[in-house]
Protein backbone atom coordinates (compact mmCIF):
# COMPACT_ATOMS: atom_id res chain seq x y z
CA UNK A 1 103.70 72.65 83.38
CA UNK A 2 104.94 71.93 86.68
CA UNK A 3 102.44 72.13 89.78
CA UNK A 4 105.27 72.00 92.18
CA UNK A 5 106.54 75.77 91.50
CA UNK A 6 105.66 78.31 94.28
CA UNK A 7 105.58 82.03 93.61
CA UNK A 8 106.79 84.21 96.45
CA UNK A 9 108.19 87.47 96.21
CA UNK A 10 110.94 89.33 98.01
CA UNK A 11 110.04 93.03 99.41
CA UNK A 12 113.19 95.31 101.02
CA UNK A 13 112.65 98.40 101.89
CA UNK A 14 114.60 101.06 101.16
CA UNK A 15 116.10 104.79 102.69
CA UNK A 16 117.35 107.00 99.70
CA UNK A 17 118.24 104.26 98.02
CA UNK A 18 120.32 102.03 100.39
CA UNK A 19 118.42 98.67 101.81
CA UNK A 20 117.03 98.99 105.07
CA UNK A 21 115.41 95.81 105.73
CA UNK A 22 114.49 92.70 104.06
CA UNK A 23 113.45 89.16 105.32
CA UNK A 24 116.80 88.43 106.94
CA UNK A 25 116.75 91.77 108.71
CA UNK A 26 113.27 91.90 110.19
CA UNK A 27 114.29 87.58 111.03
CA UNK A 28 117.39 88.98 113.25
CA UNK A 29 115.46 91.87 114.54
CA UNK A 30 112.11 89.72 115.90
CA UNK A 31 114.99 87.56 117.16
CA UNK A 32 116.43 89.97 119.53
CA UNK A 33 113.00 91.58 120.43
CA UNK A 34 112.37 87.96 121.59
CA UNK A 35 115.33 87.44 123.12
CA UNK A 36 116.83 90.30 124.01
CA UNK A 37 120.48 89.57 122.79
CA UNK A 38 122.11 90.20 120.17
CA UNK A 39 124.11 87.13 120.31
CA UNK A 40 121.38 85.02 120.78
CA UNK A 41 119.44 86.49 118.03
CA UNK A 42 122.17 85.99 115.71
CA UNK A 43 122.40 82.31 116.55
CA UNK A 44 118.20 81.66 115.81
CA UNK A 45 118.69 83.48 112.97
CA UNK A 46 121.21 81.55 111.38
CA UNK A 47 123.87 84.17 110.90
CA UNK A 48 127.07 85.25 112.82
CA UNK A 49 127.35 87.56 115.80
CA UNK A 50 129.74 89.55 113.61
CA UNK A 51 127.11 89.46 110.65
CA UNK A 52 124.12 90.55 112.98
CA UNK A 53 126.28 93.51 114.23
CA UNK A 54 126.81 94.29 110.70
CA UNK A 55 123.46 94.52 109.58
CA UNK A 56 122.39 96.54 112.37
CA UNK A 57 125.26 99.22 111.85
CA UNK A 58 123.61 98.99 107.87
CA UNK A 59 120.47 99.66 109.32
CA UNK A 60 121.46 102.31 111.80
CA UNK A 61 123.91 104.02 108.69
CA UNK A 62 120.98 103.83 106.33
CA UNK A 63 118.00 105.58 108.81
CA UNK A 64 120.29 107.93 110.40
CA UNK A 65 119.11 106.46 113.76
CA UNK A 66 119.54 103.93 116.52
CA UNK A 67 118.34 100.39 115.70
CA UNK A 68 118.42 99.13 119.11
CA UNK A 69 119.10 100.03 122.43
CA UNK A 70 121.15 98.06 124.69
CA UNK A 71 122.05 98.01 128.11
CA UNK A 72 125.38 96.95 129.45
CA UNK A 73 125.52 93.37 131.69
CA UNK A 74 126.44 93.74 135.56
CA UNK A 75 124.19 92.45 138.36
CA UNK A 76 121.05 92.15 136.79
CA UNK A 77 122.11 91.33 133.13
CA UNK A 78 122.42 93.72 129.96
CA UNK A 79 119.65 93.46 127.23
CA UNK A 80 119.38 94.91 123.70
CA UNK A 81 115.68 96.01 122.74
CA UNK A 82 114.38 97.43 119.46
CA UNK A 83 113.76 101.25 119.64
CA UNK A 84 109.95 101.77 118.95
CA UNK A 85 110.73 103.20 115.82
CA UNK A 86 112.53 100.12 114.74
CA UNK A 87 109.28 97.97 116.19
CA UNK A 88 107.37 100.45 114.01
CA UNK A 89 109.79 99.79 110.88
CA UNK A 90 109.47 96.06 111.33
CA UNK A 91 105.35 96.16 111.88
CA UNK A 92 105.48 97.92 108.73
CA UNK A 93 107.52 95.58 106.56
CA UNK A 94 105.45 92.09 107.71
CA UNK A 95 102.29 94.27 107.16
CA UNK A 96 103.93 94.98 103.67
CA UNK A 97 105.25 91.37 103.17
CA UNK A 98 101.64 90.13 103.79
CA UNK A 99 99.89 92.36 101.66
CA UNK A 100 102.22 91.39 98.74
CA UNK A 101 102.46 87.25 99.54
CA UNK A 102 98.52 87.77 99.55
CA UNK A 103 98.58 89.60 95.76
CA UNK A 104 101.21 87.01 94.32
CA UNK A 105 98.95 84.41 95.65
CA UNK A 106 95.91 85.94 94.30
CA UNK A 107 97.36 86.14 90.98
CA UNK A 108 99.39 82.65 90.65
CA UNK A 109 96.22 81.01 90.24
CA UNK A 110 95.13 82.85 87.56
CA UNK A 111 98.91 82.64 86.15
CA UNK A 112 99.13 78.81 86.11
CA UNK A 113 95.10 78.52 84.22
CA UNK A 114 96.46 80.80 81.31
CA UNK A 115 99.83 78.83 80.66
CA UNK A 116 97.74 75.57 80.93
């Protein structure tokens, strides 16, 4: 057997059905609470401004409900910020994501002994 594998697993969660957000949306979105642009966010999370609008307007569609909140440039600079229920949304998906990491990794122990 191989001792180099890895087990992770993937969590998105979903509104009626339709993805809300998965690793690369809650990457984009601690992005721009960090920096505060949407442009900039794109660019640390390795996707295209175009893309990052995209999956916002796919979150937005999906909840019904502003994403973020942005504020338009002049003298003192624009901004985008998360709307507390998105902060909320994203708290509860790494809370999620590090419940299940810590069950896969629980049980791939106990998965590699019995194929041994």
């Amino acid at each position: 057997m191989n001792h180099d594998l890895e087990a992770r697993a993937g969590l998105t969660l979903r509104h009626h059905g339709v993805p809300v957000i998965g690793e690369r949306e809650a990457r984009l979105l601690e992005a721009v609470d960090r920096v505060q642009s949407i442009k900039e966010a794109a660019r640390e999370a390795g996707i295209s401004y175009r893309t990052a609008w995209s999956v916002i307007q796919m979150m937005e569609r999906a909840l019904g409900r502003p994403v973020v909140a942005s504020r338009a440039g002049g003298p003192g600079g624009g901004g985008t910020t998360l709307t507390d229920e998105c902060r909320g949304l994203l708290d509860l998906y790494r809370d999620l994501q590090r419940r299940l990491d810590a069950a896969v990794s629980d049980a791939w122990p106990a998965s590699q002994a019995a194929t041994a």
